[in-house]
N, C-alpha and C. Protein backbone atom coordinates (compact mmCIF):
# COMPACT_ATOMS: atom_id res chain seq x y z
N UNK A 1 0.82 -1.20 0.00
CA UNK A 1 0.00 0.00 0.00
C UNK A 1 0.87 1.26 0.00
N UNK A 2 1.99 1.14 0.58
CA UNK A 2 2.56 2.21 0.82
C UNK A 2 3.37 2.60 -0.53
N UNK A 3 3.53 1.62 -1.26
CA UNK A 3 4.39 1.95 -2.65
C UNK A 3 3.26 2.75 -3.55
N UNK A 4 2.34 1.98 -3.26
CA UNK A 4 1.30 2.65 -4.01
C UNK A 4 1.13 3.91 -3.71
N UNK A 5 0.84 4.33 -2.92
CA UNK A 5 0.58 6.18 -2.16
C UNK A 5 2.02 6.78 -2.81
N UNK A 6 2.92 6.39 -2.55
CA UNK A 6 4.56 7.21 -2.94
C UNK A 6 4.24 6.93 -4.37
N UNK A 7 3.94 5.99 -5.80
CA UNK A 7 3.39 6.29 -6.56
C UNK A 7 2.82 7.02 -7.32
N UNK A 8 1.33 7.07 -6.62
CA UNK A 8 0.66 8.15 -6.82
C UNK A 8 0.98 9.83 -6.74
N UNK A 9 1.85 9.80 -5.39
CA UNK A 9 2.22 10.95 -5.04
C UNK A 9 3.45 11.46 -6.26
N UNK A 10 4.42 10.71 -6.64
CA UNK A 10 4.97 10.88 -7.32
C UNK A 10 4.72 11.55 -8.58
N UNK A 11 3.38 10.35 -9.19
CA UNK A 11 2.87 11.43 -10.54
C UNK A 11 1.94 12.39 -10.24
N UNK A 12 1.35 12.76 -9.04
CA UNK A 12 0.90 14.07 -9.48
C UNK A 12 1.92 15.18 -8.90
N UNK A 13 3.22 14.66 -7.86
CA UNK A 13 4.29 15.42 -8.27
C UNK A 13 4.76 16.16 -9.67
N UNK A 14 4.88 15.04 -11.02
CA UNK A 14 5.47 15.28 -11.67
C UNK A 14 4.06 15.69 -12.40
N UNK A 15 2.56 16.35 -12.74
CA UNK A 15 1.69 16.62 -13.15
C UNK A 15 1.88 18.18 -13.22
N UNK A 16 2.05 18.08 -11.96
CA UNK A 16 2.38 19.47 -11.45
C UNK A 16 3.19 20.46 -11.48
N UNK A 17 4.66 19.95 -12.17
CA UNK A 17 5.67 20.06 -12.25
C UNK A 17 5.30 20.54 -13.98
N UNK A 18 4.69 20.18 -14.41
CA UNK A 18 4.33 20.71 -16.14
C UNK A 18 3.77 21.97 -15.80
N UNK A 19 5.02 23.29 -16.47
CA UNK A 19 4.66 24.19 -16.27
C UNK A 19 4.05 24.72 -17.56
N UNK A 20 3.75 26.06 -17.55
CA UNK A 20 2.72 26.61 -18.80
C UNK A 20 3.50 26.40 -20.51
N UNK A 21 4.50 25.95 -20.08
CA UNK A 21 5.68 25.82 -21.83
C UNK A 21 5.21 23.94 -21.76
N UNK A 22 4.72 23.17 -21.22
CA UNK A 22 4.52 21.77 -21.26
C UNK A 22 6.28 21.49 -20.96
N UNK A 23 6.70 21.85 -20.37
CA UNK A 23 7.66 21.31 -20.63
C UNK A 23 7.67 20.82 -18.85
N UNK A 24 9.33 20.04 -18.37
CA UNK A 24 9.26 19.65 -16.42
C UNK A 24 10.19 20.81 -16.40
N UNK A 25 9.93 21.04 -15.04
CA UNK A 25 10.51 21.87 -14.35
C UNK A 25 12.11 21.03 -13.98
N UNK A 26 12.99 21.62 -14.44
CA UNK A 26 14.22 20.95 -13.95
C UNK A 26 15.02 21.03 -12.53
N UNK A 27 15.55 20.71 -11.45
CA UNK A 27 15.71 21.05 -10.90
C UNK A 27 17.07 21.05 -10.78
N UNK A 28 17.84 22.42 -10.48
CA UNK A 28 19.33 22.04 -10.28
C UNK A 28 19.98 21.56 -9.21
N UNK A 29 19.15 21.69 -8.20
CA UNK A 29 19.59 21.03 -6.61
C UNK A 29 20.43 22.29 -6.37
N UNK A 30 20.44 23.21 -5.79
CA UNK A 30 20.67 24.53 -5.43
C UNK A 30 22.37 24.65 -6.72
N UNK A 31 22.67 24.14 -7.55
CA UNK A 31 23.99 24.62 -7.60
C UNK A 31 23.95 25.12 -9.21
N UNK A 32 24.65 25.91 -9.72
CA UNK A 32 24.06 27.20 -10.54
C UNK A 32 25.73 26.94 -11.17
N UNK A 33 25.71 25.43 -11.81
CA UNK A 33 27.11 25.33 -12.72
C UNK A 33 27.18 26.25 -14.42
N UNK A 34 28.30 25.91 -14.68
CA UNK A 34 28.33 26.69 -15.58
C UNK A 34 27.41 26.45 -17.14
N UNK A 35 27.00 25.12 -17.27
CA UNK A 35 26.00 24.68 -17.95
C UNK A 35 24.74 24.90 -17.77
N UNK A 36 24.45 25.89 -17.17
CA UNK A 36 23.47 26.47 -16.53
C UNK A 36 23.29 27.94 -17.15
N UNK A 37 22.67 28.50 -18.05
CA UNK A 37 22.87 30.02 -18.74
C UNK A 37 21.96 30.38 -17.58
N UNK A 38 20.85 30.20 -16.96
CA UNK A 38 19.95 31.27 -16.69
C UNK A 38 18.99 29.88 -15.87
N UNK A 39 18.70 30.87 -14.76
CA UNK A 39 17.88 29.79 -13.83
C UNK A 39 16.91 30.99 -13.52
N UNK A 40 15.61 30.05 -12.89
CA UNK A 40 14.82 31.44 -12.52
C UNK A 40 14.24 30.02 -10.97
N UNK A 41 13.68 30.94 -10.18
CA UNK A 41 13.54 30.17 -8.77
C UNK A 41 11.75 30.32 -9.09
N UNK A 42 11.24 29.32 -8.67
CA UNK A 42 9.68 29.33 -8.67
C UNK A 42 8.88 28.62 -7.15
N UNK A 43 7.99 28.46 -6.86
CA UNK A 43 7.43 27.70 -6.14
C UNK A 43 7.23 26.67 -6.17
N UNK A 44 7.52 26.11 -4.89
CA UNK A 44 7.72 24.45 -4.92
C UNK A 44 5.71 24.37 -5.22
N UNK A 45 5.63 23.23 -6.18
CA UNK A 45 3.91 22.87 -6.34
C UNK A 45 3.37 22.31 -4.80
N UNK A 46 4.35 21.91 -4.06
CA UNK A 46 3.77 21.05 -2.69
C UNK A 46 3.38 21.71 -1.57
N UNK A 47 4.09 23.31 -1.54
CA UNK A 47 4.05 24.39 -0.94
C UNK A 47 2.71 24.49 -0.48
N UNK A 48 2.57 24.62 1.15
CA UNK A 48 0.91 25.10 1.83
C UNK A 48 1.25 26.54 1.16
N UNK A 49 -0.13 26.55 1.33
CA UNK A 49 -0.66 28.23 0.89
C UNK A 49 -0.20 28.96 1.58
N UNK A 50 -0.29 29.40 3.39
CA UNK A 50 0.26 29.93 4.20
C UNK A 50 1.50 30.44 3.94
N UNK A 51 2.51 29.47 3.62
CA UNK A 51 3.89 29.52 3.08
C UNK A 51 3.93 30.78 2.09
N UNK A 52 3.37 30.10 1.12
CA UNK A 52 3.20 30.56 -0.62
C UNK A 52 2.87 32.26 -0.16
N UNK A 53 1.83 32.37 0.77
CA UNK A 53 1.46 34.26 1.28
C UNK A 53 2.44 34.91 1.91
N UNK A 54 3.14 33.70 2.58
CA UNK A 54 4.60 34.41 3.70
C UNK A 54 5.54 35.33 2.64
N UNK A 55 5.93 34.50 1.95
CA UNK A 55 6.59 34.27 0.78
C UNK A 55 6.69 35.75 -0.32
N UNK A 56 5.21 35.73 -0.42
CA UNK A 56 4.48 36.53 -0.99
C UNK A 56 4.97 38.00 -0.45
N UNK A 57 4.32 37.90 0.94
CA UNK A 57 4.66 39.19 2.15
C UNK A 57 5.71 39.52 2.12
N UNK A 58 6.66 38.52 2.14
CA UNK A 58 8.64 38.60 2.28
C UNK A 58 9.06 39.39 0.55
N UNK A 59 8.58 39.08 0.08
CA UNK A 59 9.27 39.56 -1.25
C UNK A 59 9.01 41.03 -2.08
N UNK A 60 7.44 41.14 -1.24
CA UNK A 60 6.72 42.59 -1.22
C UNK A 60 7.45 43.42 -0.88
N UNK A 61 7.47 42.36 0.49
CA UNK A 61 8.15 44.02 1.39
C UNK A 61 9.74 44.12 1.61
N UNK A 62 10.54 43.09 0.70
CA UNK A 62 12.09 43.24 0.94
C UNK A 62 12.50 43.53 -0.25
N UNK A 63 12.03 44.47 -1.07
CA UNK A 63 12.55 45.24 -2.27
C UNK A 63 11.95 44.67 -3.57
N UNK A 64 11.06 43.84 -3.92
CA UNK A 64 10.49 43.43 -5.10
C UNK A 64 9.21 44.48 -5.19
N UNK A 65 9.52 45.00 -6.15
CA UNK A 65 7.99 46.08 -6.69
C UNK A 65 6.79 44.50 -7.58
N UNK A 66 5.53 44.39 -6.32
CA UNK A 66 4.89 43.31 -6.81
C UNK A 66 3.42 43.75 -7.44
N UNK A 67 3.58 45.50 -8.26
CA UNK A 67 2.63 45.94 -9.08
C UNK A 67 2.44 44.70 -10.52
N UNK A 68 2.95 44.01 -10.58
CA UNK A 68 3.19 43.15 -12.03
C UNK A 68 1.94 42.18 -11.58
N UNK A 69 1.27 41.99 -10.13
CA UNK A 69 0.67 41.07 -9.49
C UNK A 69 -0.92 41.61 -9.80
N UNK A 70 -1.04 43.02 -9.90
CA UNK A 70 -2.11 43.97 -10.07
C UNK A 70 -3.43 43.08 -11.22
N UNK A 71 -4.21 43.86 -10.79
CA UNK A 71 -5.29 43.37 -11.76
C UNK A 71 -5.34 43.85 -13.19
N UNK A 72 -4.93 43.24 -14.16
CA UNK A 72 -5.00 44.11 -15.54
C UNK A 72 -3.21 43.99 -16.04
N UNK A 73 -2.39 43.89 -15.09
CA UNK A 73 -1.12 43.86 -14.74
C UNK A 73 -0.58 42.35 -15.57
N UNK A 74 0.57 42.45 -16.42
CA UNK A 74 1.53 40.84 -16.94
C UNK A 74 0.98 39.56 -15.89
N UNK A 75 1.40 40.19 -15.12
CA UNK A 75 1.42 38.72 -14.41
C UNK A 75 0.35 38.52 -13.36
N UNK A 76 -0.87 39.29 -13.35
CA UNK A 76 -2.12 39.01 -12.95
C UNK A 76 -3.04 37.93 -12.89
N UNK A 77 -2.77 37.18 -13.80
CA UNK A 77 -3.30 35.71 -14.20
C UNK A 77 -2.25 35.00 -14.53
N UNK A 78 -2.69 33.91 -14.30
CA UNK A 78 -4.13 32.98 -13.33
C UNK A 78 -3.26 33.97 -12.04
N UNK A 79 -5.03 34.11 -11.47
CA UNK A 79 -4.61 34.60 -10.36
C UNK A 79 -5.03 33.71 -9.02
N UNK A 80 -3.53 33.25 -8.88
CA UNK A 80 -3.57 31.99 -8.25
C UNK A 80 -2.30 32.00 -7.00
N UNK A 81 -2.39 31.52 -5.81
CA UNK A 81 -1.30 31.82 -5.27
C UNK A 81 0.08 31.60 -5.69
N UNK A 82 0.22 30.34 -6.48
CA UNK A 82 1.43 29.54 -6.59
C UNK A 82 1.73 30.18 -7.66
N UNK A 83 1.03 30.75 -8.46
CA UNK A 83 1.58 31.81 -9.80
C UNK A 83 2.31 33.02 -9.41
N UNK A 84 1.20 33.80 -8.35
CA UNK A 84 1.66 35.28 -7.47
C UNK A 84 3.31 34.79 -6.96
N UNK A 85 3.15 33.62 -6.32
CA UNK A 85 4.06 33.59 -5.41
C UNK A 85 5.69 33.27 -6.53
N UNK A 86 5.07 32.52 -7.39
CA UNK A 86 6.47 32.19 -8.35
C UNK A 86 6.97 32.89 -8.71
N UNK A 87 6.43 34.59 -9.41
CA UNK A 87 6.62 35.46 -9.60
C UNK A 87 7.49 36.52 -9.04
N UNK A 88 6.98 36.55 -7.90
CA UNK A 88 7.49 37.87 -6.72
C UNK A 88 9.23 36.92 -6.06
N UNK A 89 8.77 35.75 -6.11
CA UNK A 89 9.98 34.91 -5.58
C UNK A 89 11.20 35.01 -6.40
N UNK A 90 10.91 35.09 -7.88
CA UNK A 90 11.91 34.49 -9.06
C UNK A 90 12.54 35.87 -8.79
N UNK A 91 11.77 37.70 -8.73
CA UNK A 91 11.99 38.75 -8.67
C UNK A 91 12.92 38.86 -8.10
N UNK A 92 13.05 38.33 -6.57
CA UNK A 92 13.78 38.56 -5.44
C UNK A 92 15.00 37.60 -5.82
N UNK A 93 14.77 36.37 -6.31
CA UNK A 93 15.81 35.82 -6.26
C UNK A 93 16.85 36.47 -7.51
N UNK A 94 15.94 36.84 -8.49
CA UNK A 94 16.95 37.37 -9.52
C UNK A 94 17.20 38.97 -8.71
N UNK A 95 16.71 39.34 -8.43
CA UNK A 95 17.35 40.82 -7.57
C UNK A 95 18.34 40.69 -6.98
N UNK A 96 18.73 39.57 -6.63
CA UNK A 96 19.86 38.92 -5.53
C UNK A 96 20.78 37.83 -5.65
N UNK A 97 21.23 38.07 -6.83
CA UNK A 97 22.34 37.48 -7.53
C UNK A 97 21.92 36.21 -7.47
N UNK A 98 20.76 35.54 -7.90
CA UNK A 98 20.32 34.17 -8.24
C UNK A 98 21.29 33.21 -7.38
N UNK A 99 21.57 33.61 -6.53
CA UNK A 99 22.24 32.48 -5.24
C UNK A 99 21.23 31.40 -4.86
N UNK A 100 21.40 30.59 -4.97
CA UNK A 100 20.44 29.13 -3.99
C UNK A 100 20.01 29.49 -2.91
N UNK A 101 20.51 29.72 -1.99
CA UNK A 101 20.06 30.30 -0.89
C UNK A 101 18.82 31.44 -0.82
N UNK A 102 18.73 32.51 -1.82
CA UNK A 102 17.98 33.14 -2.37
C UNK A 102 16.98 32.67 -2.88
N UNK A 103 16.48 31.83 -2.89
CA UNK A 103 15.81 30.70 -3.57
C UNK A 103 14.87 29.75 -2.57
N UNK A 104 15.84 29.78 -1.27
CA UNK A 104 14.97 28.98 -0.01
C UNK A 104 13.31 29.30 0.13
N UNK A 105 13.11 29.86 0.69
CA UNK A 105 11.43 30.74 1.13
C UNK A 105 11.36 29.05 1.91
N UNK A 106 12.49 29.05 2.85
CA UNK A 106 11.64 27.77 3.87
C UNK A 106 11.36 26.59 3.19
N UNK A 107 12.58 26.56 2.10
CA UNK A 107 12.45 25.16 1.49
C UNK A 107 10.89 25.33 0.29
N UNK A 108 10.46 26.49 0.29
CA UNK A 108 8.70 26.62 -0.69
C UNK A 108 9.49 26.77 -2.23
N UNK A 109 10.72 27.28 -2.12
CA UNK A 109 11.42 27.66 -3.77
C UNK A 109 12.18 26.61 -4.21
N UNK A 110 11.99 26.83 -5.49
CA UNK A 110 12.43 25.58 -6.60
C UNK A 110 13.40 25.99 -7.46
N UNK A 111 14.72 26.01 -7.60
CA UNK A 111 15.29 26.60 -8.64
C UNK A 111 14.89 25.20 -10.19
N UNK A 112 14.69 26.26 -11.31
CA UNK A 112 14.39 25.52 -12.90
C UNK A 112 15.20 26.16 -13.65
N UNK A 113 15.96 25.36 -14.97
CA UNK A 113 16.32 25.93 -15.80
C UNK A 113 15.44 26.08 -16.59
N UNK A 114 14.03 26.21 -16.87
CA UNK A 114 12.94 26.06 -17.72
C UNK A 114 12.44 27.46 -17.74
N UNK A 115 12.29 28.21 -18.51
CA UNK A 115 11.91 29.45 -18.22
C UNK A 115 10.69 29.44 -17.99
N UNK A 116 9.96 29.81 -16.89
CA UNK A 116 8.91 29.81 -16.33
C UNK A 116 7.23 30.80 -16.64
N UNK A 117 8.62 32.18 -17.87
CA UNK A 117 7.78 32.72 -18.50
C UNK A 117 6.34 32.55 -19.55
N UNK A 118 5.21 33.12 -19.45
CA UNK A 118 3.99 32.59 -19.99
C UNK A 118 3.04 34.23 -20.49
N UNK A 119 2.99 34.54 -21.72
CA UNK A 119 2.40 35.25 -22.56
C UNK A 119 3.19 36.71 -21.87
N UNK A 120 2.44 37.75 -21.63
CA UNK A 120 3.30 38.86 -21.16
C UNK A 120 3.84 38.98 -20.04
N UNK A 121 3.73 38.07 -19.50
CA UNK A 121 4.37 37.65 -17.91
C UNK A 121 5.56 37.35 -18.14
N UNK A 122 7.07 38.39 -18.38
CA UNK A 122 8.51 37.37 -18.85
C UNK A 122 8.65 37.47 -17.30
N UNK A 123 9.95 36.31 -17.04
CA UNK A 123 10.63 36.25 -15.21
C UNK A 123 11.49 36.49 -15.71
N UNK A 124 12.43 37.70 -14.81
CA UNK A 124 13.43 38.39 -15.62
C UNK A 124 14.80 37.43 -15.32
């Protein structure tokens, strides 16, 4: 039973992990080698919501301008937490020399080499 549940959990891990390009989210395991042109940090999909708002709050208010979040605004839709939050996160982490660590939010951030960008929403 229990293989089964880790299973399951697994593929809608990896369901979830299909971001808006169809493509997986790659993960580099925090290290940012040189085969690596460009990483952008997103939200882990497993992330409680709580987290995902902390997250949110932390990136607002520690130098990310999160008008892009606005209604009518690039990156307004889906207006969804794990979208808001991927957004304002990738901001901060690229504001801050894309370090791994920069990237933590409490273990909620994901570094991808997949560009995470979707219609006028680019992650810089």
């Amino acid at each position: 039973m229990e293989s089964r549940v880790t299973m399951n959990s697994l593929v809608l891990l990896l369901l979830m992990l299909i971001f808006g390009h169809g493509s997986f989210v790659k993960v580099v395991n925090g290290q940012l080698g040189c085969e690596h042109n460009h990483t952008w940090c997103i939200a882990r999909p497993s992330s409680e919501e709580p987290m995902l708002q902390n997250n949110i709050d932390f990136a607002c208010s520690n130098g990310v301008d999160c008008s892009v979040l606005a209604s009518g605004q690039a990156c307004s839709l889906p207006d969804t937490i794990i979208n808001h939050a991927s957004v304002v996160i990738n901001i901060y982490y690229s504001a801050n020399g894309r370090q791994p660590h920069t990237c933590s939010f409490g273990n909620s951030g994901l570094i991808t080499t997949v560009d995470p960008s979707y219609g006028s929403c680019v992650y810089p």
